[in-house]
Protein backbone atom coordinates (compact mmCIF):
# COMPACT_ATOMS: atom_id res chain seq x y z
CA UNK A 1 39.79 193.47 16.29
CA UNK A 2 41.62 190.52 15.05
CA UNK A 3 44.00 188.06 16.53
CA UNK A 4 46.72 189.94 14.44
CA UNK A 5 45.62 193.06 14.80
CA UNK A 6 46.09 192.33 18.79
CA UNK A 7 49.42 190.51 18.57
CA UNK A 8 50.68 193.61 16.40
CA UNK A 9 49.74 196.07 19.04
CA UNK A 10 51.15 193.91 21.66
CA UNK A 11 54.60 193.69 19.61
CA UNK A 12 54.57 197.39 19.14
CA UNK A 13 53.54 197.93 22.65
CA UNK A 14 56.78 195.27 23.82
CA UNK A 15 59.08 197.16 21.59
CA UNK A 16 58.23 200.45 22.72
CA UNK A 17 58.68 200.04 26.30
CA UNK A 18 61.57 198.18 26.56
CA UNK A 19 63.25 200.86 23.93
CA UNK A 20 61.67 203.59 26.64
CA UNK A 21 63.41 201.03 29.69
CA UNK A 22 66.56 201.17 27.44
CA UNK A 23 66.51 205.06 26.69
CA UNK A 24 65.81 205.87 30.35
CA UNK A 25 68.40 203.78 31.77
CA UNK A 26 70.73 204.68 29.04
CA UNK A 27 70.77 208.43 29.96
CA UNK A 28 68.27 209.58 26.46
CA UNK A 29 66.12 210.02 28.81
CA UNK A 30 66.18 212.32 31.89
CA UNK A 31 69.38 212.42 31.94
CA UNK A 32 71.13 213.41 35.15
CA UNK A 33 73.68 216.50 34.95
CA UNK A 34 77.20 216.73 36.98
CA UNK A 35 78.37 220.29 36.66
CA UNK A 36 82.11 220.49 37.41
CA UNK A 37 83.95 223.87 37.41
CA UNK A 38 87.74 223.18 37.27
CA UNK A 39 91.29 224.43 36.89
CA UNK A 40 92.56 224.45 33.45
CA UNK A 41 95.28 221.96 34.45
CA UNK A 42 93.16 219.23 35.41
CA UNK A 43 91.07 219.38 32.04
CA UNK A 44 92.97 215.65 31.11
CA UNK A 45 92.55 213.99 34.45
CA UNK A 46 88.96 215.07 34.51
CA UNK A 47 88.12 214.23 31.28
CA UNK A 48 89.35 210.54 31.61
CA UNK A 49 87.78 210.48 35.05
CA UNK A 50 84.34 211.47 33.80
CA UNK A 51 84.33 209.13 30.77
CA UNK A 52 85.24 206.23 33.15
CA UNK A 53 82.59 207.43 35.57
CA UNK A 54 79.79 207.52 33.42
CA UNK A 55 80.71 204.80 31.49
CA UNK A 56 79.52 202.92 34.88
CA UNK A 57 76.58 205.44 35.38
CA UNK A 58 74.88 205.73 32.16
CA UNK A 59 72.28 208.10 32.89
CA UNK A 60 75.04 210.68 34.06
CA UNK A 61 76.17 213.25 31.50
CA UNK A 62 79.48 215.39 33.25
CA UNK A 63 79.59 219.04 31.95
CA UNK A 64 82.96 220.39 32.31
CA UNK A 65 83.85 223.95 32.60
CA UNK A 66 87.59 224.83 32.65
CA UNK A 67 89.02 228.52 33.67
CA UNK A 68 91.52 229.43 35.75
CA UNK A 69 90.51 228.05 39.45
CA UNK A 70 90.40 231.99 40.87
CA UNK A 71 88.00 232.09 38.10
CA UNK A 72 86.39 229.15 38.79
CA UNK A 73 85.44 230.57 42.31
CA UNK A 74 84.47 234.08 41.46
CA UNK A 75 81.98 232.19 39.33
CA UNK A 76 80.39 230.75 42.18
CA UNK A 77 80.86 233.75 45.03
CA UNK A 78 80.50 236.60 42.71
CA UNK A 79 78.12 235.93 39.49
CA UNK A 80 76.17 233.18 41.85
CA UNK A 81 76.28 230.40 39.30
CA UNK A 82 75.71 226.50 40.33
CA UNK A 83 78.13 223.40 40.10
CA UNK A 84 78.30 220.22 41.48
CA UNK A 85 82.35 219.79 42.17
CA UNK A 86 84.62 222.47 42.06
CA UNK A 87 88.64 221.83 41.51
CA UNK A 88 91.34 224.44 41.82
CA UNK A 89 94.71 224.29 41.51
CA UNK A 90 95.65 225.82 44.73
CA UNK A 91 93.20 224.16 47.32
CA UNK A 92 93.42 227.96 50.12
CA UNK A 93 91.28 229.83 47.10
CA UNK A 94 88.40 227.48 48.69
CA UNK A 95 88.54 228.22 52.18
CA UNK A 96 90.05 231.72 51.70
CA UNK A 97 87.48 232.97 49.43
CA UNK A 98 84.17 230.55 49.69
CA UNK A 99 84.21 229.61 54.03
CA UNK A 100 81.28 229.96 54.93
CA UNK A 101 78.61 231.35 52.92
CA UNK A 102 79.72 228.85 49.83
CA UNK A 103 81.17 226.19 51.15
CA UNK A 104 82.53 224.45 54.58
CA UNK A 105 85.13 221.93 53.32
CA UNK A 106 87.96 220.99 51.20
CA UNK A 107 89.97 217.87 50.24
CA UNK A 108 93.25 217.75 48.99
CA UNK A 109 93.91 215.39 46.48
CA UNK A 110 96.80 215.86 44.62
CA UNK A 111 100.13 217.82 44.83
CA UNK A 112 102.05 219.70 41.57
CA UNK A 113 105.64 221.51 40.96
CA UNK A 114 106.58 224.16 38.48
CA UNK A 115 108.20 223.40 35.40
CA UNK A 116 109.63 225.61 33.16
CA UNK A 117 107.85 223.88 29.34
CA UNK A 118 109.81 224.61 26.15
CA UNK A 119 110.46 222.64 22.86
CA UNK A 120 112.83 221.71 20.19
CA UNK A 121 112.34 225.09 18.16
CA UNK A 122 112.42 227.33 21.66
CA UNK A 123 115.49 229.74 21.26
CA UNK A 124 118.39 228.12 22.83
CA UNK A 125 116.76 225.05 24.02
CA UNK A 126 120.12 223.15 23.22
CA UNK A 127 121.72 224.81 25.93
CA UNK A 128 119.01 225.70 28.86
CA UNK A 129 119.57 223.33 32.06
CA UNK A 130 118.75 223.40 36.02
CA UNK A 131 122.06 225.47 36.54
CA UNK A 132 121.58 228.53 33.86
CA UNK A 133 117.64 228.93 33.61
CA UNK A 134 117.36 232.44 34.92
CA UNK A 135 120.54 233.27 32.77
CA UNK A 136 118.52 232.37 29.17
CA UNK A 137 115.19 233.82 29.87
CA UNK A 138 117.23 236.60 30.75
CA UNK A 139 118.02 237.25 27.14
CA UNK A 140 116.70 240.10 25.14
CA UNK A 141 115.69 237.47 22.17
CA UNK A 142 113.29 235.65 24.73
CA UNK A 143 110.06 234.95 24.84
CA UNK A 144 108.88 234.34 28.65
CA UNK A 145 104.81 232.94 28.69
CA UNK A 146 103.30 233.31 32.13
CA UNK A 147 99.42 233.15 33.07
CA UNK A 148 97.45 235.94 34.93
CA UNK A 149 98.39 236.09 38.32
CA UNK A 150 94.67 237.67 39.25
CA UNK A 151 93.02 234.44 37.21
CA UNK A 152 95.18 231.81 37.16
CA UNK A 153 97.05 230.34 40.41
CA UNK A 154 99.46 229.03 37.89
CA UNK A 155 100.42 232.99 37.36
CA UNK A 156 100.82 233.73 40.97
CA UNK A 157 103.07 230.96 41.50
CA UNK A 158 105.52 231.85 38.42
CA UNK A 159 105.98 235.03 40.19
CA UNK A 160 106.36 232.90 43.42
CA UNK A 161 109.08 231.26 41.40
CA UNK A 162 110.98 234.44 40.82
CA UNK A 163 111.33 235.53 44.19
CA UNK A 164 111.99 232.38 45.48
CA UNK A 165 115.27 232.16 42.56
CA UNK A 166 116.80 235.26 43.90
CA UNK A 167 116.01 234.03 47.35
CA UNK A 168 117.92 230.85 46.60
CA UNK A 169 120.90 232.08 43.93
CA UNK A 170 121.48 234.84 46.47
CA UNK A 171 120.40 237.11 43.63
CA UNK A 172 117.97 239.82 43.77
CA UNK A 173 118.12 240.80 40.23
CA UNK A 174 116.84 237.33 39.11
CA UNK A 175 113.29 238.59 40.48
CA UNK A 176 113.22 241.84 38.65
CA UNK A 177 114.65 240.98 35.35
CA UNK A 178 112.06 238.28 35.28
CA UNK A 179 109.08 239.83 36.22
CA UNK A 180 109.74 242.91 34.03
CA UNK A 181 111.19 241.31 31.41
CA UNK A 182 110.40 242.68 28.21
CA UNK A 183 108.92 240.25 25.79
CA UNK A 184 106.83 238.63 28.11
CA UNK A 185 103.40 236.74 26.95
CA UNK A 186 100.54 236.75 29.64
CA UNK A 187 97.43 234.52 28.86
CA UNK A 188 94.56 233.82 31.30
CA UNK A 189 95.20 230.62 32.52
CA UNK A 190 98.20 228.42 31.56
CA UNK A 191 96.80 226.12 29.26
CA UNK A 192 96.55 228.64 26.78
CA UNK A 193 100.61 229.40 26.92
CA UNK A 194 100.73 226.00 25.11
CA UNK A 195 99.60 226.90 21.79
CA UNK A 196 102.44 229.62 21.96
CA UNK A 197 104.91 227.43 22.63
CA UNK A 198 103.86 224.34 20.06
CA UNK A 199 103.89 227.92 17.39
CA UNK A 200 106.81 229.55 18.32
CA UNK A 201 105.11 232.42 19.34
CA UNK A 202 106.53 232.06 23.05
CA UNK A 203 110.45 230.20 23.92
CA UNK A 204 109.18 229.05 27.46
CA UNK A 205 106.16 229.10 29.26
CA UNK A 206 106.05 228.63 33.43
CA UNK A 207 103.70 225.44 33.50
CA UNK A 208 102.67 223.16 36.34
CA UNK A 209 105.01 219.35 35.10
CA UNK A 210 101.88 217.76 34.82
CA UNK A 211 100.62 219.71 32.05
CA UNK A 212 103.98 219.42 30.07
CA UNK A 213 103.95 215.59 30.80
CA UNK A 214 100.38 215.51 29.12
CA UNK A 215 101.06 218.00 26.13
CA UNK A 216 104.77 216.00 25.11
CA UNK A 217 106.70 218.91 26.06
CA UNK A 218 110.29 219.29 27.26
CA UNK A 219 111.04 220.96 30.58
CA UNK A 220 113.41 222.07 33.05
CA UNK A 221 113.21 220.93 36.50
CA UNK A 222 113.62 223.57 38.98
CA UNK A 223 114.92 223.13 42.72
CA UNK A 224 112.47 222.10 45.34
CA UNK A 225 113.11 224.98 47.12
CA UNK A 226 111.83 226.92 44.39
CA UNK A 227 109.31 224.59 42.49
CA UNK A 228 106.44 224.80 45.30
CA UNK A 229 106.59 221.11 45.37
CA UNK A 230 107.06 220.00 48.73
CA UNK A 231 104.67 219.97 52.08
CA UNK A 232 108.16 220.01 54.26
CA UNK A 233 109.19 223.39 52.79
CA UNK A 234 106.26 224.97 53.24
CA UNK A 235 107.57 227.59 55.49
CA UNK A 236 110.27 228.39 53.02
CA UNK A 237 108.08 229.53 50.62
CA UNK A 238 106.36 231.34 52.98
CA UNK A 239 109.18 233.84 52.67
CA UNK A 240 107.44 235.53 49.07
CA UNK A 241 104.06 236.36 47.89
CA UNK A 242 102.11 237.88 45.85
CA UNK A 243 99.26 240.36 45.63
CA UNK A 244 96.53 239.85 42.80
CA UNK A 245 93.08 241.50 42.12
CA UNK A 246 90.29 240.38 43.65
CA UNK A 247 87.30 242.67 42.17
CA UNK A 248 87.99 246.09 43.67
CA UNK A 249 89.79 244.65 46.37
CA UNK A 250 93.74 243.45 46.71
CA UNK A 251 94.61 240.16 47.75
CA UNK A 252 97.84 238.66 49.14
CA UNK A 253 98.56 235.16 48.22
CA UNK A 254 101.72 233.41 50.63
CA UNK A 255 104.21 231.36 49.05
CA UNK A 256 102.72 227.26 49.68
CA UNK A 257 103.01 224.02 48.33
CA UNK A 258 100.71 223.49 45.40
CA UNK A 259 98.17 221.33 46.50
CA UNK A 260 95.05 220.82 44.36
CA UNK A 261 91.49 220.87 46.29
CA UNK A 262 87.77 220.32 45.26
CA UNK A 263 84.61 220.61 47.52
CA UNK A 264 80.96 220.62 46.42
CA UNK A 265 79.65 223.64 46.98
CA UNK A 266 76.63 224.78 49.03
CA UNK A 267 74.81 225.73 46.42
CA UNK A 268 74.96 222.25 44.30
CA UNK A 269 72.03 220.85 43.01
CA UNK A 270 72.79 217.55 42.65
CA UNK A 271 74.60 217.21 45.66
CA UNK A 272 74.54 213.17 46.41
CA UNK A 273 75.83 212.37 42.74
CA UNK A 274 78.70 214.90 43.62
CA UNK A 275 79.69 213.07 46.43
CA UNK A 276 79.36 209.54 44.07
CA UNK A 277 82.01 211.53 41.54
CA UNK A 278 84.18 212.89 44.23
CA UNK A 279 84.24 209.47 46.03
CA UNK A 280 85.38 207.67 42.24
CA UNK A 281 88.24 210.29 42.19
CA UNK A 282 89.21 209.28 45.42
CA UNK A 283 89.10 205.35 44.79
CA UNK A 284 92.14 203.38 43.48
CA UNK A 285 90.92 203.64 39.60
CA UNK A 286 90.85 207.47 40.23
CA UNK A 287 94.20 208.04 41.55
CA UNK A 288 95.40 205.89 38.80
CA UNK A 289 94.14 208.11 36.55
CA UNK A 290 95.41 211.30 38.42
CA UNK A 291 98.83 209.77 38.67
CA UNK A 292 98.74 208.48 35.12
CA UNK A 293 98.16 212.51 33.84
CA UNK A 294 101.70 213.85 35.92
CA UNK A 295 99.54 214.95 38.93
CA UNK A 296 100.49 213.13 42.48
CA UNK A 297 98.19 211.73 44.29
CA UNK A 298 97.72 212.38 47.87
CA UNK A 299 96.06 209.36 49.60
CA UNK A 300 94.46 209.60 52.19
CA UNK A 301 93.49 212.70 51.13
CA UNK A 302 94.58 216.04 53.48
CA UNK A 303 91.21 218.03 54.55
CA UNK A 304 90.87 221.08 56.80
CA UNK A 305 88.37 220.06 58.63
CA UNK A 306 87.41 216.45 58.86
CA UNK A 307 84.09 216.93 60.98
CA UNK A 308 82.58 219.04 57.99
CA UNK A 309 83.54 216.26 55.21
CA UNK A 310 80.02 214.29 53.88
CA UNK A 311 80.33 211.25 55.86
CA UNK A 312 80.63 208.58 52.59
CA UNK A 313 83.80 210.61 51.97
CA UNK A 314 85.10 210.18 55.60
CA UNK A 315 87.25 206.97 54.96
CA UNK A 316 89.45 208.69 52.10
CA UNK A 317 91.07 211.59 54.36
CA UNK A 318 93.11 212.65 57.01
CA UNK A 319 93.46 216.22 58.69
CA UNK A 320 96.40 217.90 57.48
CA UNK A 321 99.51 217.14 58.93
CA UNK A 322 101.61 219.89 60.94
């Protein structure tokens, strides 16, 4: 073998490994997975959060899987499949339905109100306001959108809203008219009300704000004794609830704030690089992000159990307050 011959092999051999170094560092190769189940109305938050976090961990590809969150936990306790993060829109589904066989914690990272979405075209959306809401979708010419209640907290909580209108208008009627009202358009989860809306297939569609601040929409702002917004009314909404499916058996679901929670469940398998993505979420880039999508942020995060929480994740919460 010739000089040449040797410094072409040499080359080749360079080349080759540092394109291997490249492509293994670079995520081509042996790639690491993230597996996040999630509630439909966190798909924007999540998605910016996982592009920024693996644009600083190259190696990491983020699969998400959106559904309504009392899907997203059925998926886990009842057809036994693995994630890395899970993140539902109403943070008791964890400890209510998972504690203990599938998980022993939960944080609670970010807080939500109802909003009733609607748009230019929606039948008389020159005239609905705070005041006359209940009055509009009242109408026989109305076209109400509402998730499932038995897949979608988002569903539950419309129905929360209901009671908790005739509870504060003094007006029983509000709930029934509402809840049986005639042209009514139930989807799974919430998300998929917006399509309806955006075709004029549905007039108004109950819908957490954030996901009408992220889709454009208008909306009407409801009182905070009736949008589930606030921690310090909790015990008012206390007053309703609501009783959804749960396989063969019945469930009933209290009136609460809506506070959004995540744990990694027991049956992760990749467990430490959860913890790396939950702790990002939790830094001051993530809660930008969270913010910047129309959720609020709760910092320090509210847990139900501090002891339990993986101790790198210790510094970001508080127990929650009475």
């Amino acid at each position: 073998m010739n000089l040449k011959e040797i410094i072409t092999i040499a080359a080749v051999a360079t080349i080759t490994a540092v394109g291997l170094t490249y492509a293994y560092w670079a995520g081509y190769l042996f790639p690491e997975y993230l597996t996040i189940f999630h509630a439909g109305s966190l798909s924007v938050p999540l998605d910016k959060l996982s592009e920024e976090f693996t644009s600083a961990h190259q190696r990491v590809r983020i699969a998400l899987e959106s559904s309504g969150s009392v899907d997203a936990v059925r998926k886990i306790t009842d057809l036994h499949k693995s994630c890395d993060v899970l993140a539902v829109a109403d943070y008791t589904l964890i400890p209510e339905l998972m504690y203990p066989e599938h998980a022993e914690w939960t944080i609670i990272f970010a807080s939500n109100e109802m909003v009733i979405a609607y748009t230019d075209e929606s039948s008389y959306s020159a005239e609905i306001n705070p005041e006359n809401w209940f009055k509009v979708l009242n109408r026989s010419d109305v076209i109400i959108g509402r998730s499932d209640p038995n897949k979608d907290p988002c569903g539950y909580r419309a129905l929360m809203v209901f009671q908790l209108a005739a509870i504060y208008y003094n007006n029983p009627s509000i709930n029934a008219s509402l809840w049986n009202h005639a042209k009514t358009t139930v989807r799974p989860k919430s998300v998929e009300l917006l399509a309806g809306l955006e075709s004029g297939q549905i007039d108004y569609a109950f819908e957490y704000k954030s996901v009408a601040v992220q889709h454009g929409l208008k909306y009407v702002e409801l009182p905070d004794e009736i949008n589930l917004s606030k921690w310090e009314l909790r015990d008012y909404y206390a007053q309703v609830n609501v009783v959804i499916q749960k396989g063969e058996e019945k469930m009933v679901i209290a009136g609460a704030p809506i506070l959004y929670g995540l744990t990694i469940p027991k049956n992760a398998a990749h467990n430490e690089l959860a913890i790396d993505f939950v702790q990002f979420l939790l830094s001051v880039k993530g809660r930008e992000i969270i913010n910047e999508c129309g959720q609020n942020v709760i910092y320090p995060a509210y847990t139900d159990n501090v002891s339990n929480i993986p101790k790198p994740l210790k510094e970001h919460v508080v127990g929650l307050p009475s």
